[in-house]
PDB file of N, CA and C in Angstrom:
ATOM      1  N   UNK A   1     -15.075  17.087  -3.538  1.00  0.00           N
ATOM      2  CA  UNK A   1     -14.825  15.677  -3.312  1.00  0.00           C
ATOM      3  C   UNK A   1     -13.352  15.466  -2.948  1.00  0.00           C
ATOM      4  N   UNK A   2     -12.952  14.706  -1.760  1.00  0.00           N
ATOM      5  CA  UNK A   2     -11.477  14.853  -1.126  1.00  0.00           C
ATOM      6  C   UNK A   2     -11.068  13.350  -2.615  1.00  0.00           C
ATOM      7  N   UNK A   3      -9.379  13.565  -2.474  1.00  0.00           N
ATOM      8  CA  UNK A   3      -9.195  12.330  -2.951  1.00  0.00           C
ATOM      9  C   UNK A   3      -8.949  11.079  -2.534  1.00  0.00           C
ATOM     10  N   UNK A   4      -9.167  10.111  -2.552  1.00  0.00           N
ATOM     11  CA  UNK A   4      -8.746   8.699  -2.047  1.00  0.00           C
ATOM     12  C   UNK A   4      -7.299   8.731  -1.365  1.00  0.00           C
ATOM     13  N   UNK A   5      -6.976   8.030  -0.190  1.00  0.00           N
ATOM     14  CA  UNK A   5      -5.515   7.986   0.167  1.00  0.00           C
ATOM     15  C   UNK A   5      -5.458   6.346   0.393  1.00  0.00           C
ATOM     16  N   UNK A   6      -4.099   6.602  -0.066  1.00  0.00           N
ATOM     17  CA  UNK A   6      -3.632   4.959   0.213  1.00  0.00           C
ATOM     18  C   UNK A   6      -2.693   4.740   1.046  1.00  0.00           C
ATOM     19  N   UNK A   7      -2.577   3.481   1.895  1.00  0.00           N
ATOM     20  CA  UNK A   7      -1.442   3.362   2.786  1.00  0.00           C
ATOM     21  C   UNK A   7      -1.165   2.083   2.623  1.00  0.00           C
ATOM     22  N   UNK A   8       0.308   1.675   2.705  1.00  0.00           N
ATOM     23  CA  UNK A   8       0.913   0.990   2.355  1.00  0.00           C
ATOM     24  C   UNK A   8       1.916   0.197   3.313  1.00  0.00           C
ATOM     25  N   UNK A   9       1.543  -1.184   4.247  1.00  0.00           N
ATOM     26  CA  UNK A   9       2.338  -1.662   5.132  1.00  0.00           C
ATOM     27  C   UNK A   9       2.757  -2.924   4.926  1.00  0.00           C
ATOM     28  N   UNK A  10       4.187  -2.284   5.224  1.00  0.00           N
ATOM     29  CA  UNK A  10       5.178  -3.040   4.511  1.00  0.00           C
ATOM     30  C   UNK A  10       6.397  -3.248   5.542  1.00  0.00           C
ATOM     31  N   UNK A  11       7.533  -3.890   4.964  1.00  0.00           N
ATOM     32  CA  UNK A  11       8.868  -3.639   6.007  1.00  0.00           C
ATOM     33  C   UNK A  11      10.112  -3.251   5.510  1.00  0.00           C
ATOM     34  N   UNK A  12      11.205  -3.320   6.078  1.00  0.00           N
ATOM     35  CA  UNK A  12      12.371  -3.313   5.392  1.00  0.00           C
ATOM     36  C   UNK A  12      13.138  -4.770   4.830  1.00  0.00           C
ATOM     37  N   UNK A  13      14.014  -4.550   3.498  1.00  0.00           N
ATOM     38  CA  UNK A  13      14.405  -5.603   3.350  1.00  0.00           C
ATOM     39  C   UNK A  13      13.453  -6.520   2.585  1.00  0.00           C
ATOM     40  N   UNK A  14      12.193  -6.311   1.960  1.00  0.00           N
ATOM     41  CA  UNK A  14      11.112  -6.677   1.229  1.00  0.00           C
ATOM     42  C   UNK A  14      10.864  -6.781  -0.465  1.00  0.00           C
ATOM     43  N   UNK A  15      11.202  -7.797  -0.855  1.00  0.00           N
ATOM     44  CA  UNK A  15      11.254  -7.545  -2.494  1.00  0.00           C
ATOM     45  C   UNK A  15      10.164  -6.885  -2.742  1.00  0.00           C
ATOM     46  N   UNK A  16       8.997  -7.708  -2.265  1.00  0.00           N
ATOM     47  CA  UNK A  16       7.650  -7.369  -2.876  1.00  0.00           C
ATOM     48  C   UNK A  16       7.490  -6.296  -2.311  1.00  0.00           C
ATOM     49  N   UNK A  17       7.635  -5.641  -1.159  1.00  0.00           N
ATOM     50  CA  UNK A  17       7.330  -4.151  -0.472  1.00  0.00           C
ATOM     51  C   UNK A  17       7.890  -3.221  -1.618  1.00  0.00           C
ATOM     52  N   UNK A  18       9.407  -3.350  -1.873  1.00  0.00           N
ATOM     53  CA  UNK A  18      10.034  -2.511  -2.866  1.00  0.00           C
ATOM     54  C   UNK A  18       9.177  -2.808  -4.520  1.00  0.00           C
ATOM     55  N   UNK A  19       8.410  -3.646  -5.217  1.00  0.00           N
ATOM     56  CA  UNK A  19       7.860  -3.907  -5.891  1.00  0.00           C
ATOM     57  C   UNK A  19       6.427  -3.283  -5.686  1.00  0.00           C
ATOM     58  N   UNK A  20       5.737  -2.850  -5.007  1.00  0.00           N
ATOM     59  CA  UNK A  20       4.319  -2.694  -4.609  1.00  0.00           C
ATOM     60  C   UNK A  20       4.037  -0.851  -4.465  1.00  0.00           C
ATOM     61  N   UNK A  21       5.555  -0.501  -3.639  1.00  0.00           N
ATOM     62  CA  UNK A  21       6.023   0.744  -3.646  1.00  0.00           C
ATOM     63  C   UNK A  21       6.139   1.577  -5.100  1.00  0.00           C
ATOM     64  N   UNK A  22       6.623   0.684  -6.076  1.00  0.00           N
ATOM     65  CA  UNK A  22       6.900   1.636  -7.358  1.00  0.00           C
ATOM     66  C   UNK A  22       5.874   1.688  -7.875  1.00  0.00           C
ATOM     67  N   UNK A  23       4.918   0.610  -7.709  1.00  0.00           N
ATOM     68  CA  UNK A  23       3.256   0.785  -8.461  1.00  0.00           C
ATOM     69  C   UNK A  23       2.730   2.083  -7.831  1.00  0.00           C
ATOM     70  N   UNK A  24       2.524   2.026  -6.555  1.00  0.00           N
ATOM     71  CA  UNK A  24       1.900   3.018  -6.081  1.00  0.00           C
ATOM     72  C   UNK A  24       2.432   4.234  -6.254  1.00  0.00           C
ATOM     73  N   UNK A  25       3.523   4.371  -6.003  1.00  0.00           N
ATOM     74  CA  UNK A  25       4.346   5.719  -6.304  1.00  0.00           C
ATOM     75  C   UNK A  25       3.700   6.290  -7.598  1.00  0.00           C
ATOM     76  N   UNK A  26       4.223   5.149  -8.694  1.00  0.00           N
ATOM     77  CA  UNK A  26       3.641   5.083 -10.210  1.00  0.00           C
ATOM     78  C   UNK A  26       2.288   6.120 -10.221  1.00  0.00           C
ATOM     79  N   UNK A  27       1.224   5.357  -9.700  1.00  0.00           N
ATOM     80  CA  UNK A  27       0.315   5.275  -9.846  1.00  0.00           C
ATOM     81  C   UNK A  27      -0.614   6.633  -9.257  1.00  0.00           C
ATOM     82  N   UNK A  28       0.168   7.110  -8.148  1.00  0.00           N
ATOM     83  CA  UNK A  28      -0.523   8.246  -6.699  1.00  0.00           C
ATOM     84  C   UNK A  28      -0.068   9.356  -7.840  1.00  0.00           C
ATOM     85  N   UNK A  29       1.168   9.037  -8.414  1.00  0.00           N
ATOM     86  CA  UNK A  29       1.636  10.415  -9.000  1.00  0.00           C
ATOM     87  C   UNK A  29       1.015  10.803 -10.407  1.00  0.00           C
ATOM     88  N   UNK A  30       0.573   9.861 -10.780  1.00  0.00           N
ATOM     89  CA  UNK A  30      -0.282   9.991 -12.177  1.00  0.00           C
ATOM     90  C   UNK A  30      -1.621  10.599 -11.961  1.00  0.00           C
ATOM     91  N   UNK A  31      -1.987  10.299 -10.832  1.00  0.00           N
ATOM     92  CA  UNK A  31      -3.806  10.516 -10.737  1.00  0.00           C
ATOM     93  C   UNK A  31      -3.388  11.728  -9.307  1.00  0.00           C
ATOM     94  N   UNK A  32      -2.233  12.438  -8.907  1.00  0.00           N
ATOM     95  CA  UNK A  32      -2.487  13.620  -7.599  1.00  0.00           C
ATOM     96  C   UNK A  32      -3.123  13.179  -6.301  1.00  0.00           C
ATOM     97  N   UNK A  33      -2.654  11.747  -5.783  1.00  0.00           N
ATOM     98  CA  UNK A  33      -3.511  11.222  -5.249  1.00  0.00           C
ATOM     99  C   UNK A  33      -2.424  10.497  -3.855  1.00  0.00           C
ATOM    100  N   UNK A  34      -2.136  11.062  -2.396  1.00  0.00           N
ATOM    101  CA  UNK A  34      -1.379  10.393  -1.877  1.00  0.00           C
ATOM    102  C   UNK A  34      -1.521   9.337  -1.318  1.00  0.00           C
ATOM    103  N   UNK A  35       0.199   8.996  -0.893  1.00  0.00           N
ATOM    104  CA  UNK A  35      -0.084   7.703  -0.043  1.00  0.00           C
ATOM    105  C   UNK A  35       0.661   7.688   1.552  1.00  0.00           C
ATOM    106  N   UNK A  36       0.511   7.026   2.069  1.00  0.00           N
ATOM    107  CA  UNK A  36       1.574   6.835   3.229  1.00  0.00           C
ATOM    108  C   UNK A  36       2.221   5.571   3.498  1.00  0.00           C
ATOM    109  N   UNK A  37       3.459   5.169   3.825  1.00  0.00           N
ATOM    110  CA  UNK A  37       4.131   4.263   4.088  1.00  0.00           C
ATOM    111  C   UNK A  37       3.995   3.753   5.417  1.00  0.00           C
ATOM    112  N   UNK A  38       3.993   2.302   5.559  1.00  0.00           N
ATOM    113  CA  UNK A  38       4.336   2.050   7.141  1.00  0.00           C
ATOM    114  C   UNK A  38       4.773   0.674   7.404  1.00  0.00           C
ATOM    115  N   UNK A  39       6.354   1.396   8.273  1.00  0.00           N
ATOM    116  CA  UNK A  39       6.935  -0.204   9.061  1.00  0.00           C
ATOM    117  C   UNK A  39       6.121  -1.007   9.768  1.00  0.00           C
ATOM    118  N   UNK A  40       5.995  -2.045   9.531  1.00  0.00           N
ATOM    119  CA  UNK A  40       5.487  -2.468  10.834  1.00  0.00           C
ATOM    120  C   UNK A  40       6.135  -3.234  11.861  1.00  0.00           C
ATOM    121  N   UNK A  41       7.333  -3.051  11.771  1.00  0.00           N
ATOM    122  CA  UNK A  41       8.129  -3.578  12.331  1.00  0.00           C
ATOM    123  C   UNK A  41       8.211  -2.928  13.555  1.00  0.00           C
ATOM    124  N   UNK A  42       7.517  -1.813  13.386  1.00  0.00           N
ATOM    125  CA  UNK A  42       7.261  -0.796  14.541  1.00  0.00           C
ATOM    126  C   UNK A  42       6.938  -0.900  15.858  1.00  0.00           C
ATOM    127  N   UNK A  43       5.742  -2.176  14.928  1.00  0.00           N
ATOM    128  CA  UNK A  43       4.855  -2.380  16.148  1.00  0.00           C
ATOM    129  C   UNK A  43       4.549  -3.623  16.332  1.00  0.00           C
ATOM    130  N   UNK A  44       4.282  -4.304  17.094  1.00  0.00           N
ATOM    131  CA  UNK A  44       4.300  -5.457  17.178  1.00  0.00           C
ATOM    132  C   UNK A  44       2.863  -6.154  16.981  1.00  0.00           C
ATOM    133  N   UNK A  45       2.049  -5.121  17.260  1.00  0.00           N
ATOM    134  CA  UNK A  45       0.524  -5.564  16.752  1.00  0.00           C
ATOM    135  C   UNK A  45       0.869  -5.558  15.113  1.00  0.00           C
ATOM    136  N   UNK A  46       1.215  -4.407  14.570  1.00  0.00           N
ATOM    137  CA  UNK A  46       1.068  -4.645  12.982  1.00  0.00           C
ATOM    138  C   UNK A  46       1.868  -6.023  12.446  1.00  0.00           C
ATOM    139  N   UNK A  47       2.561  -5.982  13.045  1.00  0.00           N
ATOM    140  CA  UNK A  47       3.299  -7.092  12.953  1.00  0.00           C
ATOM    141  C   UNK A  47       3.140  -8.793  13.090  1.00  0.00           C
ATOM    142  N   UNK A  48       1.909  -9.009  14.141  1.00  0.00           N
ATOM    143  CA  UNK A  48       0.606 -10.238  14.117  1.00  0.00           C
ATOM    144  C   UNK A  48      -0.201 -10.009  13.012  1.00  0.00           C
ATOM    145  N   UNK A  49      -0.764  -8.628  12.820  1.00  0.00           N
ATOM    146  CA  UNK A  49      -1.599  -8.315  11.935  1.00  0.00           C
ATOM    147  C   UNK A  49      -0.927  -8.910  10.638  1.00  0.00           C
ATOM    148  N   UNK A  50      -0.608  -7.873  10.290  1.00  0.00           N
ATOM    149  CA  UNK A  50       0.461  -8.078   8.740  1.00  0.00           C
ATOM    150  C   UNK A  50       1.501  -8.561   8.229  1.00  0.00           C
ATOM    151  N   UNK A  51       2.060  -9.303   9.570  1.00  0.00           N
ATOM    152  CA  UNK A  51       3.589 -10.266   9.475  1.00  0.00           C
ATOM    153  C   UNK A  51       3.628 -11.053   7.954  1.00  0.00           C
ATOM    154  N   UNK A  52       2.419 -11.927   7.958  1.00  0.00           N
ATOM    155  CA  UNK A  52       2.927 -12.680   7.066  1.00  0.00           C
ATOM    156  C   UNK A  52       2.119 -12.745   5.579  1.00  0.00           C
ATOM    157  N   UNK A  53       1.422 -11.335   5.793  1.00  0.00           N
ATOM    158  CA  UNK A  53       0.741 -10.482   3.780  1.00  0.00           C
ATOM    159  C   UNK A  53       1.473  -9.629   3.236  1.00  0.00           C
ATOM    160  N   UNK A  54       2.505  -8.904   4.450  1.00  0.00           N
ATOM    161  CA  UNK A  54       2.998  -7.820   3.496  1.00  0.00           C
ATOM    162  C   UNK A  54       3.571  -7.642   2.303  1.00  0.00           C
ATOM    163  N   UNK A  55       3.713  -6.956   1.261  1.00  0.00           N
ATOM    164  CA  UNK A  55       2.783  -5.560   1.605  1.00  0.00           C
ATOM    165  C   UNK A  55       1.402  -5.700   1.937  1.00  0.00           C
ATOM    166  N   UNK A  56       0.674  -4.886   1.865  1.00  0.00           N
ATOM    167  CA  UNK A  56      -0.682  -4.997   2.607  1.00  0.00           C
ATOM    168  C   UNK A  56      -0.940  -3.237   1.846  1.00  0.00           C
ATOM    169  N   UNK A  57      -1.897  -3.501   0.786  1.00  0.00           N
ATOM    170  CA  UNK A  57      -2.527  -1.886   0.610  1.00  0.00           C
ATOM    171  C   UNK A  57      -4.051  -1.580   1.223  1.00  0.00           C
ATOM    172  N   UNK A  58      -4.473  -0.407   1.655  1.00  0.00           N
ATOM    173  CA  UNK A  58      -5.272  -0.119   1.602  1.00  0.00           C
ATOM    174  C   UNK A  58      -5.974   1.438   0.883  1.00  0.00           C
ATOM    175  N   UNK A  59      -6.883   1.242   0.720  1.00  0.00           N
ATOM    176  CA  UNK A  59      -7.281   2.656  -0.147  1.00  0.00           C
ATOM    177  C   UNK A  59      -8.231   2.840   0.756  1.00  0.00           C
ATOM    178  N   UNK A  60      -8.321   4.154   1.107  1.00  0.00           N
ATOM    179  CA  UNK A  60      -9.445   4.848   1.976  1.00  0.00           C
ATOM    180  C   UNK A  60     -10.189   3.848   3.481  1.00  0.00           C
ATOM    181  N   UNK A  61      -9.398   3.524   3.821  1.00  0.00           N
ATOM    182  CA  UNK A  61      -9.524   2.693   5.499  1.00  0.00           C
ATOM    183  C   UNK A  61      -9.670   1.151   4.969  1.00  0.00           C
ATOM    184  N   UNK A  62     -10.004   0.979   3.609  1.00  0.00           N
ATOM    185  CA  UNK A  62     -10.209  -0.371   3.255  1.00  0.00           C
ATOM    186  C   UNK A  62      -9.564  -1.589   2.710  1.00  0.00           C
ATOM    187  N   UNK A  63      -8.587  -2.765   3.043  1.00  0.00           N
ATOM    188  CA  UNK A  63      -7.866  -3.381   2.631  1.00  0.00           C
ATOM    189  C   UNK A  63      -7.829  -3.632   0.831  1.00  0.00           C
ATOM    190  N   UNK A  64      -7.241  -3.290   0.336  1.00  0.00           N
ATOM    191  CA  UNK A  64      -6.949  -3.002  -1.344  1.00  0.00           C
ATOM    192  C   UNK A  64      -6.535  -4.202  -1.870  1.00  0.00           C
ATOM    193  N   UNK A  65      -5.234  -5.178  -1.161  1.00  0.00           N
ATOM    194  CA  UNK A  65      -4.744  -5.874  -1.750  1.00  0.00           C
ATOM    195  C   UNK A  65      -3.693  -6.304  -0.679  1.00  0.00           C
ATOM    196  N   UNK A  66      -2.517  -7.533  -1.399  1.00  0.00           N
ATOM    197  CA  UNK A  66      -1.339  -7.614  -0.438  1.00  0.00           C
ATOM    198  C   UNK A  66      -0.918  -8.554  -1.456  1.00  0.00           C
ATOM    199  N   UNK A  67       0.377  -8.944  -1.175  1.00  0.00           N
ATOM    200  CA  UNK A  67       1.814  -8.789  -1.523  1.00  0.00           C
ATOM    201  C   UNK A  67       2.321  -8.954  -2.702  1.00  0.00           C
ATOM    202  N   UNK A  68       0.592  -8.702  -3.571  1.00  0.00           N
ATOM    203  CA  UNK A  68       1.318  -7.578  -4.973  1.00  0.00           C
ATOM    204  C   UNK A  68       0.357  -6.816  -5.355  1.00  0.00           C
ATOM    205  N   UNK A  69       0.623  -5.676  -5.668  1.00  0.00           N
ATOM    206  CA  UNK A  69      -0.475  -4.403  -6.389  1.00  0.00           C
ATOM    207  C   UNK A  69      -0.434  -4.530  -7.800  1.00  0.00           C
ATOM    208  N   UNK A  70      -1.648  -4.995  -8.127  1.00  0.00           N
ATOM    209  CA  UNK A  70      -2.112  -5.099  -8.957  1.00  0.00           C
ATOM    210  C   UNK A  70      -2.533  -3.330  -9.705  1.00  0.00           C
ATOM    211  N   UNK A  71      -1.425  -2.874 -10.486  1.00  0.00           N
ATOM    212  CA  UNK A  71      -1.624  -2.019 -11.089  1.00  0.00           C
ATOM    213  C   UNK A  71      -2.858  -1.435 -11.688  1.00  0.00           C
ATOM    214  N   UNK A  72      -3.192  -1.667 -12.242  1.00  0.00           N
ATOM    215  CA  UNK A  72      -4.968  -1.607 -13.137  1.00  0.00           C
ATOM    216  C   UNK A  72      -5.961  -1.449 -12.471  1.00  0.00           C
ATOM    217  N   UNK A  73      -6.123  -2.562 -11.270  1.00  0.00           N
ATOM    218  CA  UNK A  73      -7.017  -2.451 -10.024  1.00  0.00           C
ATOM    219  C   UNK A  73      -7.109  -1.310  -9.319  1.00  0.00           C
ATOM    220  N   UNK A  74      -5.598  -0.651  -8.931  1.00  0.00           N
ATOM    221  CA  UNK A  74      -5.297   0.409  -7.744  1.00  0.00           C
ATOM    222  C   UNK A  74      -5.691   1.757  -8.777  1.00  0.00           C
ATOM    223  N   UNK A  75      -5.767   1.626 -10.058  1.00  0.00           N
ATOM    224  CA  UNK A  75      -6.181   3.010 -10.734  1.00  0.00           C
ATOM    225  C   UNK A  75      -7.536   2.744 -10.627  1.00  0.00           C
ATOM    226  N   UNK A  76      -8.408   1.528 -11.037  1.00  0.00           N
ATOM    227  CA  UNK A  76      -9.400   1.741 -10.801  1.00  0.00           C
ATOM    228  C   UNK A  76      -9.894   2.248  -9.770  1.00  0.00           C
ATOM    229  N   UNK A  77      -9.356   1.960  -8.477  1.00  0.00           N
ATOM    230  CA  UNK A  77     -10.139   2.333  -7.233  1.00  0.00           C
ATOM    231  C   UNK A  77     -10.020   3.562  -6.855  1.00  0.00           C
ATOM    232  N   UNK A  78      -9.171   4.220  -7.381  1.00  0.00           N
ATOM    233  CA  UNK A  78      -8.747   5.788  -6.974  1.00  0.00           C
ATOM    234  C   UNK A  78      -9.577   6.516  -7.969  1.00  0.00           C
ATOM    235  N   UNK A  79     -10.298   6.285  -9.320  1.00  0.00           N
ATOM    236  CA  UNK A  79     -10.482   7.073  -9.587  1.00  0.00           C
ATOM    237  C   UNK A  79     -12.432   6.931  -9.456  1.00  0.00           C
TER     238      UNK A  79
END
């Protein structure tokens, strides 16, 4: 069984990005479970997309949450 991955889009300069980041960090490293980060400042589609939820999580292709991670929730779903 692979493990769950989470990705995480966000920007720079973001309280709540820097807030959402330590959960997950928290959280990926407790259960062996990664994540990936992403500007979206990158792009300008993510940026219509997600301009105004970020952060924005998803776990395994599926929107998780946004612009706060709910700790408790994100363990539930990973495990």
């Amino acid at each position: 069984m692979t493990k769950p991955h989470v990705i995480v889009y966000s920007r720079p300069g973001c309280h709540l990005c820097d807030d959402a980041r330590a959960v997950v960090e928290r959280v990926c490293a407790d259960l062996g479970t990664s994540y990936d980060e992403i500007d979206i400042t990158t792009s300008p589609e993510l940026m219509q997309v997600y301009g105004e939820q970020i952060p924005v999580t998803f776990v395994d292709g599926r929107q998780h949450d946004f612009w706060r991670v709910d700790e408790r929730r994100l363990r539930a779903a990973l495990r």
